[in-house]
Protein backbone atom coordinates (compact mmCIF):
# COMPACT_ATOMS: atom_id res chain seq x y z
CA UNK A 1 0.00 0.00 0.00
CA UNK A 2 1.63 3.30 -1.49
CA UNK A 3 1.19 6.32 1.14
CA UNK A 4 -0.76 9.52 -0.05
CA UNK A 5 2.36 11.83 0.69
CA UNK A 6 4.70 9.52 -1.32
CA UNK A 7 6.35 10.88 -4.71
CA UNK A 8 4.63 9.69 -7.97
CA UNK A 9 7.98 8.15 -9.15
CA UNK A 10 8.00 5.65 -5.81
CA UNK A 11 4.02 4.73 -6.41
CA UNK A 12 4.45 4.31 -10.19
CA UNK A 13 7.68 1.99 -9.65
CA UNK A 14 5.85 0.26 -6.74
CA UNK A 15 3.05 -0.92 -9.01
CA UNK A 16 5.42 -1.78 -11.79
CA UNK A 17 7.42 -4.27 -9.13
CA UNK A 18 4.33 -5.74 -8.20
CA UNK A 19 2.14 -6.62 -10.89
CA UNK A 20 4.55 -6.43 -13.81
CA UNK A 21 6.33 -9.86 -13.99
CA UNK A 22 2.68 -10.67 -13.29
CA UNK A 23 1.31 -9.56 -16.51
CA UNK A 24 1.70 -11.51 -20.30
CA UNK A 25 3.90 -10.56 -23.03
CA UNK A 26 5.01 -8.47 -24.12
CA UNK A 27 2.72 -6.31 -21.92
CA UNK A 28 5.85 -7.85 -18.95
CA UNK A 29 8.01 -6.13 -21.04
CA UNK A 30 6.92 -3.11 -21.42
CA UNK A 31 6.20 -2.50 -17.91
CA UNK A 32 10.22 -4.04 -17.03
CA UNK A 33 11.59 -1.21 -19.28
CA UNK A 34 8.93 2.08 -17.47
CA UNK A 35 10.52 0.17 -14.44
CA UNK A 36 13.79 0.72 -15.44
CA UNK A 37 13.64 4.11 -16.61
CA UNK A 38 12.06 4.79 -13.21
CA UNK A 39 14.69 3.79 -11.82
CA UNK A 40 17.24 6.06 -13.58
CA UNK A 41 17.75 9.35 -11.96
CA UNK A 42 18.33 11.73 -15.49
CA UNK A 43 15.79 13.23 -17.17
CA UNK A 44 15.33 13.06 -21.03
CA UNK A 45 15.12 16.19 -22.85
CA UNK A 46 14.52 15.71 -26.60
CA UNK A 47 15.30 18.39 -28.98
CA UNK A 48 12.84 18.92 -32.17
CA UNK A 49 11.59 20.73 -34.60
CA UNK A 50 11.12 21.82 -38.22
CA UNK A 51 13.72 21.09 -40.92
CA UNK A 52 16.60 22.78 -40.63
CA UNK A 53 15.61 24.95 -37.69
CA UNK A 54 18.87 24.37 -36.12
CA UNK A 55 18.69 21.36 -33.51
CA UNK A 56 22.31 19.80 -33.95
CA UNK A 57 23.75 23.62 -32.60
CA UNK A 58 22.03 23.64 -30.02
CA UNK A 59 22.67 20.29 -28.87
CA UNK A 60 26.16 20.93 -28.64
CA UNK A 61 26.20 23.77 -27.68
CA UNK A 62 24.06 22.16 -24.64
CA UNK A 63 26.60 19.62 -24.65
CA UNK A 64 29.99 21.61 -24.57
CA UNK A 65 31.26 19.49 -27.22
CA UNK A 66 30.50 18.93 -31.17
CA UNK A 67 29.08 15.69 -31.21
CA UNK A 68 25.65 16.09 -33.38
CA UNK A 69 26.23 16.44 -36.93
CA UNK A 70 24.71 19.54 -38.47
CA UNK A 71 23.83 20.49 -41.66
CA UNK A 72 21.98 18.84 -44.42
CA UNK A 73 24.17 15.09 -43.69
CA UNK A 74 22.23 11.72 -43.43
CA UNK A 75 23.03 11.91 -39.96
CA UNK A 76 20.42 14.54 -38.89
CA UNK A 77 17.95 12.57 -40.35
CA UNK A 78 18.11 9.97 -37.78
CA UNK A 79 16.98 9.98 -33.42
CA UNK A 80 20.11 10.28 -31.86
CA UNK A 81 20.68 9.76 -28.51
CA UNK A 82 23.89 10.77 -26.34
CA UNK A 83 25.06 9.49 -23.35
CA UNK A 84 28.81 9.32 -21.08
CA UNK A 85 31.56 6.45 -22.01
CA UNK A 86 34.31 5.41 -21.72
CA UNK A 87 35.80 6.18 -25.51
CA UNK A 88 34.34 7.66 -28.29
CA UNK A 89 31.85 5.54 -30.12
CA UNK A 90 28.77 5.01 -31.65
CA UNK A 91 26.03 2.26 -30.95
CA UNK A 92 23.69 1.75 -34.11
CA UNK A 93 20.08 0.03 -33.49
CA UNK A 94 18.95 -1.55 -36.40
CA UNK A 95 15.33 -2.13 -37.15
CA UNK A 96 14.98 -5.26 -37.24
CA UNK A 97 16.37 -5.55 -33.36
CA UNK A 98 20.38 -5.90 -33.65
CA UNK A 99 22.84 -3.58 -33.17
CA UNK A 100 26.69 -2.64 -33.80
CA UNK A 101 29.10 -0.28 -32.92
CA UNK A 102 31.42 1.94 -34.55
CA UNK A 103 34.03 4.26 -33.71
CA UNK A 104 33.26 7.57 -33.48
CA UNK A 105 34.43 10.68 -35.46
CA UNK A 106 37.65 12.10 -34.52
CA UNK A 107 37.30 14.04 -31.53
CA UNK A 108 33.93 12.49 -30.65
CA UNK A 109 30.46 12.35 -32.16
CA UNK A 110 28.46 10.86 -35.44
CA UNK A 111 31.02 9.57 -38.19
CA UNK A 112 30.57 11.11 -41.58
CA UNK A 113 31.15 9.59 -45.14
CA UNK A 114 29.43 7.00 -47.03
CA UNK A 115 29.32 3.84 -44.62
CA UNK A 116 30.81 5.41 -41.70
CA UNK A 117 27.55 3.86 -39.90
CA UNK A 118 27.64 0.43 -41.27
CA UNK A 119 24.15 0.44 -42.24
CA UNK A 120 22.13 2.63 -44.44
CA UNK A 121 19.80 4.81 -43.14
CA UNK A 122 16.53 3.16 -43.91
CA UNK A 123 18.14 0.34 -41.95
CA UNK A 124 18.91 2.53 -38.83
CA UNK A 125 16.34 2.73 -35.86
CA UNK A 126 18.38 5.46 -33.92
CA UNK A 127 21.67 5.95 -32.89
CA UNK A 128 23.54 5.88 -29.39
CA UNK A 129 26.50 8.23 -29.44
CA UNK A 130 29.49 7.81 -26.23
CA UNK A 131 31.84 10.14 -25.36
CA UNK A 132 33.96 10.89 -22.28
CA UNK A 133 32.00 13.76 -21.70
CA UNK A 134 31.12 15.39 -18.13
CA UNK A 135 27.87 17.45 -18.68
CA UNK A 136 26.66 13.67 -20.12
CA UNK A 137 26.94 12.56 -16.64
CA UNK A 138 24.64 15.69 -15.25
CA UNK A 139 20.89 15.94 -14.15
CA UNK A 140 19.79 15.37 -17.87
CA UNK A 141 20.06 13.36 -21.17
CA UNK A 142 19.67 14.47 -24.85
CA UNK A 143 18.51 12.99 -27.79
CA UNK A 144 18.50 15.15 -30.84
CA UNK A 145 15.21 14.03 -33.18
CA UNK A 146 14.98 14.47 -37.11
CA UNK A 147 13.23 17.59 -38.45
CA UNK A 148 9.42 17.67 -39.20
CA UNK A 149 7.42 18.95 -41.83
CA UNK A 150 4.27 20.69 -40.30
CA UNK A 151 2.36 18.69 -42.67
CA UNK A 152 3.88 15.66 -42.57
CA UNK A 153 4.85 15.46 -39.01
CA UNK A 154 7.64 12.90 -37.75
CA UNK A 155 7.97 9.10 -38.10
CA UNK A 156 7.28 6.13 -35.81
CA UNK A 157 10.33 6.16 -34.60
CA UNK A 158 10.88 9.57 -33.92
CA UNK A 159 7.94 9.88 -32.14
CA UNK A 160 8.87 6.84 -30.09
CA UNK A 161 12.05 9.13 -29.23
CA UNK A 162 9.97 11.83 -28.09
CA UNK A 163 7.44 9.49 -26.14
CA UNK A 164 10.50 7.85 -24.29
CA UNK A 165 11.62 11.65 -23.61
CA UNK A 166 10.38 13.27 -20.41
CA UNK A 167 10.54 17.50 -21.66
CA UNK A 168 11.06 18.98 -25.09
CA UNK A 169 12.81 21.77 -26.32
CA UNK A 170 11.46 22.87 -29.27
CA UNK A 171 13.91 24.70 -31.79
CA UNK A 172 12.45 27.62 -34.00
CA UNK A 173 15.20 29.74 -36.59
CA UNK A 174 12.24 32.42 -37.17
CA UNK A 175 8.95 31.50 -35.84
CA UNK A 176 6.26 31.84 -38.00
CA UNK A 177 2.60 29.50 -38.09
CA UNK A 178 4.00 26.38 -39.41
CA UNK A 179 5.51 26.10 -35.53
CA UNK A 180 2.14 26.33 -34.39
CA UNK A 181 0.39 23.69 -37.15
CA UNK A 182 3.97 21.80 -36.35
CA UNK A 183 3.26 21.28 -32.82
CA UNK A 184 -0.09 21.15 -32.18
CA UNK A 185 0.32 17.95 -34.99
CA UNK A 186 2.94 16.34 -32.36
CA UNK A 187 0.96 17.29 -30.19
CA UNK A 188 -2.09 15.08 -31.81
CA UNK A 189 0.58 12.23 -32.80
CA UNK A 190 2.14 11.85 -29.31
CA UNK A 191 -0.83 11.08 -27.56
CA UNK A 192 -1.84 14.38 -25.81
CA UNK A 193 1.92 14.09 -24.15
CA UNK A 194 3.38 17.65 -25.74
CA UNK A 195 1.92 20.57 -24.17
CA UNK A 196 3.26 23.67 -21.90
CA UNK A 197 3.60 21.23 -18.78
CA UNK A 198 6.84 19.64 -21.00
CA UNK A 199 7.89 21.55 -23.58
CA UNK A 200 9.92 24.92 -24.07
CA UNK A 201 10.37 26.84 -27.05
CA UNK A 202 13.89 27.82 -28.37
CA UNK A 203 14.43 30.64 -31.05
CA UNK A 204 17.66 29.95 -32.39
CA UNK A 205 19.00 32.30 -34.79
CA UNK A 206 18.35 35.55 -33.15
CA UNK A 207 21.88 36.81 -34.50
CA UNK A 208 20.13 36.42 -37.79
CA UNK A 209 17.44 39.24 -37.04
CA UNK A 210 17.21 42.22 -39.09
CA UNK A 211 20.23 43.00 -40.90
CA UNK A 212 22.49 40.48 -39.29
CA UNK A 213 24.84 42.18 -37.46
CA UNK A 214 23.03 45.35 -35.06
CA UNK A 215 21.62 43.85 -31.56
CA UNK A 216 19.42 41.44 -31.58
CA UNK A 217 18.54 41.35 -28.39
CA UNK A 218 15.33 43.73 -28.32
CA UNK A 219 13.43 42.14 -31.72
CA UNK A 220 14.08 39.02 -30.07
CA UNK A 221 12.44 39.51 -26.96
CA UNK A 222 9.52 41.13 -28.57
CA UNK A 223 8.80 37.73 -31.19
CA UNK A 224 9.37 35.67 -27.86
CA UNK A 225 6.85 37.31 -26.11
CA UNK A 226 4.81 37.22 -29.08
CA UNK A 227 4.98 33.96 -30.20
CA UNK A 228 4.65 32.46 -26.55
CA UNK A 229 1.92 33.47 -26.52
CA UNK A 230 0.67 32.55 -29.51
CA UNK A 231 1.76 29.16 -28.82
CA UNK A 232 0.18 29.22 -25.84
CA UNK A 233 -0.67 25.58 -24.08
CA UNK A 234 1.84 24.50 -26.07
CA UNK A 235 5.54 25.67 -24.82
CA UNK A 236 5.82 27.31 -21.21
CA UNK A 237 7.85 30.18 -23.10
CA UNK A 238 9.91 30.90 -25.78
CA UNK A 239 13.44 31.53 -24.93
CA UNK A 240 16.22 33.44 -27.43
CA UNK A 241 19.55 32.25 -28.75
CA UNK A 242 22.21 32.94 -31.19
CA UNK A 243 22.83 29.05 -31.85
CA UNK A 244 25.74 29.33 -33.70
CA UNK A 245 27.56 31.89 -31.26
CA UNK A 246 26.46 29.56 -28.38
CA UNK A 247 28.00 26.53 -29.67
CA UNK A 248 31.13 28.17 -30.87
CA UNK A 249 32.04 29.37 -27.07
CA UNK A 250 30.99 26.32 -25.80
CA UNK A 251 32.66 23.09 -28.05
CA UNK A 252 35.88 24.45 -27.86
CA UNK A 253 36.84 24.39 -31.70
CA UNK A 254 37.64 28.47 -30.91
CA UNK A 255 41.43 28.49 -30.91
CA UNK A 256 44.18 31.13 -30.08
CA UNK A 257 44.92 31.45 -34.16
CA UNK A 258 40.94 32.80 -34.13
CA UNK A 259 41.53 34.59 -31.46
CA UNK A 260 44.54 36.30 -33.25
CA UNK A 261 42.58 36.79 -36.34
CA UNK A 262 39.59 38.64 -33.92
CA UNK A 263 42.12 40.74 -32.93
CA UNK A 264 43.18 42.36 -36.22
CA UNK A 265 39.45 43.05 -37.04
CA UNK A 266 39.09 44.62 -33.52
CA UNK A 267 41.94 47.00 -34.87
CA UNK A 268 40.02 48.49 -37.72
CA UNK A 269 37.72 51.14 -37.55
CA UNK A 270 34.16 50.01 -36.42
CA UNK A 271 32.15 51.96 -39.94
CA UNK A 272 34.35 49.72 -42.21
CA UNK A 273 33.84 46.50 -40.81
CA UNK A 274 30.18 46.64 -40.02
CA UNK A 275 30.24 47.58 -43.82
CA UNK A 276 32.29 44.62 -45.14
CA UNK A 277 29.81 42.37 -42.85
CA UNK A 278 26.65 43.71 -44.32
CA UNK A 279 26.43 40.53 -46.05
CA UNK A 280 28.38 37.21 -45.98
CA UNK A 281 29.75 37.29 -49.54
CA UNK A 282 30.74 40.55 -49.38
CA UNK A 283 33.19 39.56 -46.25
CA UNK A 284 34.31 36.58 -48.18
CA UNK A 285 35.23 38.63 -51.24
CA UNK A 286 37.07 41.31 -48.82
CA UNK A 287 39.73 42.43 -51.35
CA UNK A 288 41.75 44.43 -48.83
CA UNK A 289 41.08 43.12 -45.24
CA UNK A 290 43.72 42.00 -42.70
CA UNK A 291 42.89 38.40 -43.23
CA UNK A 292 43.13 35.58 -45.59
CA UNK A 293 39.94 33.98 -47.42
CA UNK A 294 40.55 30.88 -45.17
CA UNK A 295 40.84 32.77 -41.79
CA UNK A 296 37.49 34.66 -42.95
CA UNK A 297 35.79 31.75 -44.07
CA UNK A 298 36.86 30.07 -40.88
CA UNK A 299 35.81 33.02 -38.58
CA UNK A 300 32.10 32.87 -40.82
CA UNK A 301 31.80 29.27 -39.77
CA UNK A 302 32.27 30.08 -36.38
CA UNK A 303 30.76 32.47 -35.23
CA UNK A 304 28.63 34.00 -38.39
CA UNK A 305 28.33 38.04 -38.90
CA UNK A 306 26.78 39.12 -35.67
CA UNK A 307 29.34 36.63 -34.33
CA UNK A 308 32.66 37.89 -35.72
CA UNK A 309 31.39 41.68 -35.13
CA UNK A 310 30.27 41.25 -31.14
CA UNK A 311 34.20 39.38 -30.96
CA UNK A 312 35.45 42.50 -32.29
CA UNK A 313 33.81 44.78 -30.65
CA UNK A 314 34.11 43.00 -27.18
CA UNK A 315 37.96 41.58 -27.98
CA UNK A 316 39.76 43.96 -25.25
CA UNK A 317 43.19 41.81 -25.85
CA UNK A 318 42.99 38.97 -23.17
CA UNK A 319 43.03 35.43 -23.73
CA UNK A 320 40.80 33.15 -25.75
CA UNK A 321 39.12 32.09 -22.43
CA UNK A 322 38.13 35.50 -21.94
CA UNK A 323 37.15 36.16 -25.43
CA UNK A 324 34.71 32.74 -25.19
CA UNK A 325 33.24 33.74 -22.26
CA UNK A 326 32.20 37.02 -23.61
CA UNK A 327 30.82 35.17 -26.51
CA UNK A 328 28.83 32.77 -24.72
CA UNK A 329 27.38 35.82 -22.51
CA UNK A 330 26.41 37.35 -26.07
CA UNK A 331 25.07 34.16 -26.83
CA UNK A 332 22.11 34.28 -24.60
CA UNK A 333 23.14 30.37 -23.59
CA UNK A 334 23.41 31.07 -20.10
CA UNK A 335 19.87 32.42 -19.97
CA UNK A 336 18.64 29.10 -21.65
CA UNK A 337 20.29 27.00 -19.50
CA UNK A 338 18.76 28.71 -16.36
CA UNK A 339 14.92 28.51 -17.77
CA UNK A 340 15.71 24.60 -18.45
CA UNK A 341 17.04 24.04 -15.18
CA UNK A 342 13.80 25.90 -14.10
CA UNK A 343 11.04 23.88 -16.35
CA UNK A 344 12.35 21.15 -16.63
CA UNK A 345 15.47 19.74 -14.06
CA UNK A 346 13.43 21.47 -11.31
CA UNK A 347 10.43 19.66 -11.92
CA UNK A 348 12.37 15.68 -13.09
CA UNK A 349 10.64 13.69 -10.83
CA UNK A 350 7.30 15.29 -11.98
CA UNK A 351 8.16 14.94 -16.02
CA UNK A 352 9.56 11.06 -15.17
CA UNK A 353 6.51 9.93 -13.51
CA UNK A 354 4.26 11.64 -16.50
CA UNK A 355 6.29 9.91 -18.63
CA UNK A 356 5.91 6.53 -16.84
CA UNK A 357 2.15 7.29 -16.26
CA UNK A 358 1.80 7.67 -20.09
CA UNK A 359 3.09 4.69 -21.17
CA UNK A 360 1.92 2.34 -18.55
CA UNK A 361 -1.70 3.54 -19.82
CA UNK A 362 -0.74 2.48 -23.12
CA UNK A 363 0.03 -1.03 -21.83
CA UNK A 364 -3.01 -1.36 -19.52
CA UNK A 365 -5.40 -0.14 -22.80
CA UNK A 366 -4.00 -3.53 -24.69
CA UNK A 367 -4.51 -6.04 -22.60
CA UNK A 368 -8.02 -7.42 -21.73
CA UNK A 369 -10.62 -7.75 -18.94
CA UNK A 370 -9.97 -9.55 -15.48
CA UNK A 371 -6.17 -10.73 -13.93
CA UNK A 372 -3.54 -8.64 -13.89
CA UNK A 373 -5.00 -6.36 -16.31
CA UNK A 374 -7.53 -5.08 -13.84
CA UNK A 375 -5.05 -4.94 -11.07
CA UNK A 376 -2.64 -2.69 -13.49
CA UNK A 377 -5.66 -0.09 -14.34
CA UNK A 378 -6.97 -0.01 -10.81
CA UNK A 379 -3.40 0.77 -9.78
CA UNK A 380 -3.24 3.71 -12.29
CA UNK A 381 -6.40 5.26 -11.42
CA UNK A 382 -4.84 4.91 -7.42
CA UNK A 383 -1.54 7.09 -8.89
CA UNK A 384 -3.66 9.14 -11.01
CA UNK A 385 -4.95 10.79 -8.06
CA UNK A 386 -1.66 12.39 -7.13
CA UNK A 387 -1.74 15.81 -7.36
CA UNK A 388 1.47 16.16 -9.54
CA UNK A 389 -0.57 13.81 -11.93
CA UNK A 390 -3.37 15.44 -11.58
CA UNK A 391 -1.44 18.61 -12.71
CA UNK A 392 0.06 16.51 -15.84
CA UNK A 393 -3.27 15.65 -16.79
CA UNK A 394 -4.68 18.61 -16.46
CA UNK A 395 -1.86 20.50 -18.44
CA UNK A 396 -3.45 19.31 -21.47
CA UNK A 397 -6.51 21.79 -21.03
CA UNK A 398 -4.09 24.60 -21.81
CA UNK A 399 -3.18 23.40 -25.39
CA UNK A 400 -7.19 22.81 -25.92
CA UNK A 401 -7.83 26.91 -24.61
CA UNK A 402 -5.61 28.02 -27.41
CA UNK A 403 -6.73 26.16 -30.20
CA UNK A 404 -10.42 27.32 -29.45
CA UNK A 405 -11.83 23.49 -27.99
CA UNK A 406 -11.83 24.91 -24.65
CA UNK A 407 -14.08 28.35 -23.77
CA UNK A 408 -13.49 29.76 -20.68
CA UNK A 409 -14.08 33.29 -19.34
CA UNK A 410 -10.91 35.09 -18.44
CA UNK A 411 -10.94 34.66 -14.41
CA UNK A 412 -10.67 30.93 -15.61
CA UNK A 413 -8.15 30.60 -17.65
CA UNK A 414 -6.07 32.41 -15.36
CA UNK A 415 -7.03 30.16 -13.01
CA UNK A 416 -6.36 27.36 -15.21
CA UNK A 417 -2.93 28.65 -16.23
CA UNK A 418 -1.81 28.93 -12.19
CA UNK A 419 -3.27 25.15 -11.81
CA UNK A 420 -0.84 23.62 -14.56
CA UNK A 421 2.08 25.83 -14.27
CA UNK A 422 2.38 26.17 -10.52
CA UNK A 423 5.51 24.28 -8.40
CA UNK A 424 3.56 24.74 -4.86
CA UNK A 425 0.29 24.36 -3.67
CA UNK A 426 0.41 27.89 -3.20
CA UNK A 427 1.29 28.89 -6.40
CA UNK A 428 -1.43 26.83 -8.12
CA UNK A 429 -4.13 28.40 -6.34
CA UNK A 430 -2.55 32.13 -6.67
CA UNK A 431 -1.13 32.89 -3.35
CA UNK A 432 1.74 34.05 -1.79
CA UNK A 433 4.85 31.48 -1.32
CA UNK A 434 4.41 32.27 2.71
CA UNK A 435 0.46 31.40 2.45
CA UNK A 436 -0.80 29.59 6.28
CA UNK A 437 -2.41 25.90 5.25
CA UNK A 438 -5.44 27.51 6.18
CA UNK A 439 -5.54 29.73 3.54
CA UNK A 440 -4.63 27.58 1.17
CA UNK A 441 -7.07 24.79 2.49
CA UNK A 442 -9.60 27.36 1.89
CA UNK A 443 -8.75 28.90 -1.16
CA UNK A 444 -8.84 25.59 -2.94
CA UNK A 445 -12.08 24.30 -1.54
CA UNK A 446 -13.44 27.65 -3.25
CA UNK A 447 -11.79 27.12 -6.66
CA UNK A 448 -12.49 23.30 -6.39
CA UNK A 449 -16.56 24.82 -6.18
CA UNK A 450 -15.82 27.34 -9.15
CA UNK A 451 -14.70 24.04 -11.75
CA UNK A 452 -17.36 21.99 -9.98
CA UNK A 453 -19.81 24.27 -12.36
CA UNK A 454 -18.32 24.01 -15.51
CA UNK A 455 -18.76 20.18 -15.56
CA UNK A 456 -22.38 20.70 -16.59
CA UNK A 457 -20.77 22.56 -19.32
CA UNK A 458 -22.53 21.64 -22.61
CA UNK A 459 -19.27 21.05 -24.25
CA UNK A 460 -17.59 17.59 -23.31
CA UNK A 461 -14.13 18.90 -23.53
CA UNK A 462 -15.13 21.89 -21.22
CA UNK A 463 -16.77 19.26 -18.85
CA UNK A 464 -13.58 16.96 -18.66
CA UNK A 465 -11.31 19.55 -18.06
CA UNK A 466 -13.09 21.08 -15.32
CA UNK A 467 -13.54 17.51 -13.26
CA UNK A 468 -9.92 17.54 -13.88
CA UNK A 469 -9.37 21.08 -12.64
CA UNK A 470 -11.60 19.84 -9.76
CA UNK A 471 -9.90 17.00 -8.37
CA UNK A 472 -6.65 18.66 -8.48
CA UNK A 473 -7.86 21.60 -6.36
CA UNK A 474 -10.10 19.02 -3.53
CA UNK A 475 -6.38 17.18 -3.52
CA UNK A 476 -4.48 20.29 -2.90
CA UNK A 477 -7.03 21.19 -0.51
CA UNK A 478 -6.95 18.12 1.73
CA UNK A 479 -3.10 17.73 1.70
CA UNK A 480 -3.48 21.55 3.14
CA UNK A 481 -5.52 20.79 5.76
CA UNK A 482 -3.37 17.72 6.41
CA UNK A 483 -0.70 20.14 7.62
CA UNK A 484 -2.39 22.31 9.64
């Protein structure tokens, strides 16, 4: 018997452990491998998108090393997952069940080149890529999925990626509708599971904005704001990033000879190279510059325009350390890193035993009446009634407000927004972090009476949501009142 104050994690892995090896094939399976993520502390964060929105940066630069192969290679056309070894190498997971490895590319990461895999693509389920690699070992796992077409959507396999994943970032060069078609279709293919509660939008080429090389910084924040909330119930936010820049000061392919060539643009006069950057063959082409056409084309590479301008303008002649670290502050990684520490790392537990909640429902819908069977779904209607479950469920009412399924007046869906957002009791129901139990005991009886009559709603979504929305806010009360 699971207590009512123990984590959703425990209580899922409980029931797992005792009616799992219970249960037929390959319905024993499937509940073996939800107990054995379970039992793995790191969270998953996968990292989508549309084509070519630029995923492989940002994983590496999220990885402080350049293991993802970017642009346009066979490679970024297959789920890729990364994890800390030993040596560098990379498993490949057929589909048909078997799997090889092969070394990895010289310094780490996917092998390029006709065969470097061993297996053609069509062959390939996903790839495991090793590497002695320390921010592998920290609170969170990657696995870098293939870009989708908003019309199209993603494969079985990539969408097995991102229902294996616990959060998702999703990556967005210049958002525009298609993001919005894109994910509310993942959100359709992967079972309800991608909404605000999980998922955080990225806009990655903010050093592309406007003429390429002025601060980005204010545009940026204004088509965040706007298109967070315009893909509202979909992504908490939408966070900024100069993907390119960020990867460059983090993987460590920035060298002292760049650093030297920084420093001969940083002598010139500020008009004349903002002029020779004003587009990228016109700095290629530089007939009279300080550098040679492979230090600019290197420099492009790196760090793009906005890139090689911000170095210049922010090289004060220290080291290349220095020089990176000013980069990666320009970058706007730092502030990325923060929010997904915030959404996501904060919250693991929560996402894991989501994740597990998901798929065990998936396995309890396929097997039939009586045994085990019945044991498994009273179990998950026992765990369902957790209030960080409750929450998860409920999260999926936010994605249905935006697209118009849900009508609520506005006190309500601000209400709703505290209810699926909020980390504390407290927060959920709108109060202050220092709120007595009492209050909030009280508060969310009165909420808990304010969904109660909306499920007489003529609408059936409106109705489920609200007995949703309900429960949640009679659990939150009754844990309150267990405290007082």
């Amino acid at each position: 018997m699971t207590r009512p104050d123990e984590a959703p994690v425990v209580r899922l892995a409980a029931l797992c452990a005792s009616i799992g090896p219970r249960l037929p094939e390959p319905a024993a399976t499937a509940v073996a491998s939800v107990a054995a993520r379970l039992a793995e502390p790191a969270l998953r964060v996968a990292v989508g998108g549309r084509l070519n929105a630029g995923k492989s940066t940002l994983v590496n630069a999220l990885l402080g090393q350049s293991l993802a192969a970017t642009g346009a290679t066979e490679c970024t056309r297959l789920v890729t997952w990364y994890r800390s070894g030993p040596r560098n190498r990379v498993l490949v997971r057929r589909r048909d069940g078997s799997a090889h490895q092969v070394p990895g590319a010289a310094g780490g990461g996917v092998p390029q080149g006709p065969g470097a895999l061993g297996a053609d693509a069509g062959e390939i389920a996903e790839l495991v890529v090793e590497a002695p690699n320390q921010a592998l070992d920290r609170s969170y796992r990657l696995v870098d999925t293939p870009g989708m077409d908003s019309l199209s959507g993603l494969d079985d396999l990539s969408l097995a990626a991102l229902d294996r994943s616990d959060a998702l970032l999703y990556v967005m060069p210049h958002p525009g509708e298609g993001d919005a078609e894109a994910l509310e279709a993942l959100r359709r293919q992967s079972g309800r599971g991608v909404t605000a509660a999980r998922a955080l939008g990225v806009l990655s080429r903010i050093d592309e904005l406007g003429r390429g090389t002025g601060d980005p910084g204010p545009q940026a924040d204004r088509l965040c704001t706007t298109y967070a909330r315009r893909l509202t119930g979909l992504v908490a936010d939408v966070v900024p990033i100069a993907g390119l820049l960020a990867q460059t000061s983090r993987c460590e392919r920035f060298t002292d000879r760049d650093t030297a060539s920084v420093a001969l643009l940083a002598a010139l006069p500020p008009a004349r190279l903002e002029r020779v950057l004003y587009s990228a063959d016109a700095f290629l082409s530089w007939p009279d510059g300080p550098l040679g056409s492979e230090e600019r084309r290197r420099l492009l590479s790196l760090l793009g325009r906005y890139g090689i301008l911000v170095a210049a303008r922010r090289y004060d002649g220290g080291s290349t350390r220095a020089l990176l670290a000013e980069l990666r502050r320009c970058s706007g990684f730092d502030a990325l890193e923060e929010r997904v520490r915030r959404e996501f790392v904060d919250r693991a537990d929560h996402l894991r035993a989501a994740t597990a909640l998901r798929a065990l429902t998936a396995v309890a819908h396929g097997l039939g009446p009586g045994g085990a069977g019945d044991e498994l779904r009273a179990g998950l209607a026992l765990a369902r009634r957790h209030p960080v479950l409750r929450q998860a469920a409920l999260s999926a009412a936010l994605a249905d407000l935006a697209a118009g399924r849900l009508i609520l007046d506005e006190d309500r869906a601000g209400a709703l927004e505290l209810l699926t957002r909020g980390r504390t009791a407290a927060e959920c129901l709108g109060l202050p972090a220092a709120a007595p139990a009492t209050e909030t005991a009280a508060r969310a009886a009165a909420e808990a009476g304010r969904w109660r009559t909306y499920e007489t709603a003529p609408r059936r979504t409106t109705r489920e949501h609200a007995r949703t929305a309900r429960a949640l806010c009679e659990a939150l009360h009754f844990a309150a009142r267990s405290k007082r």
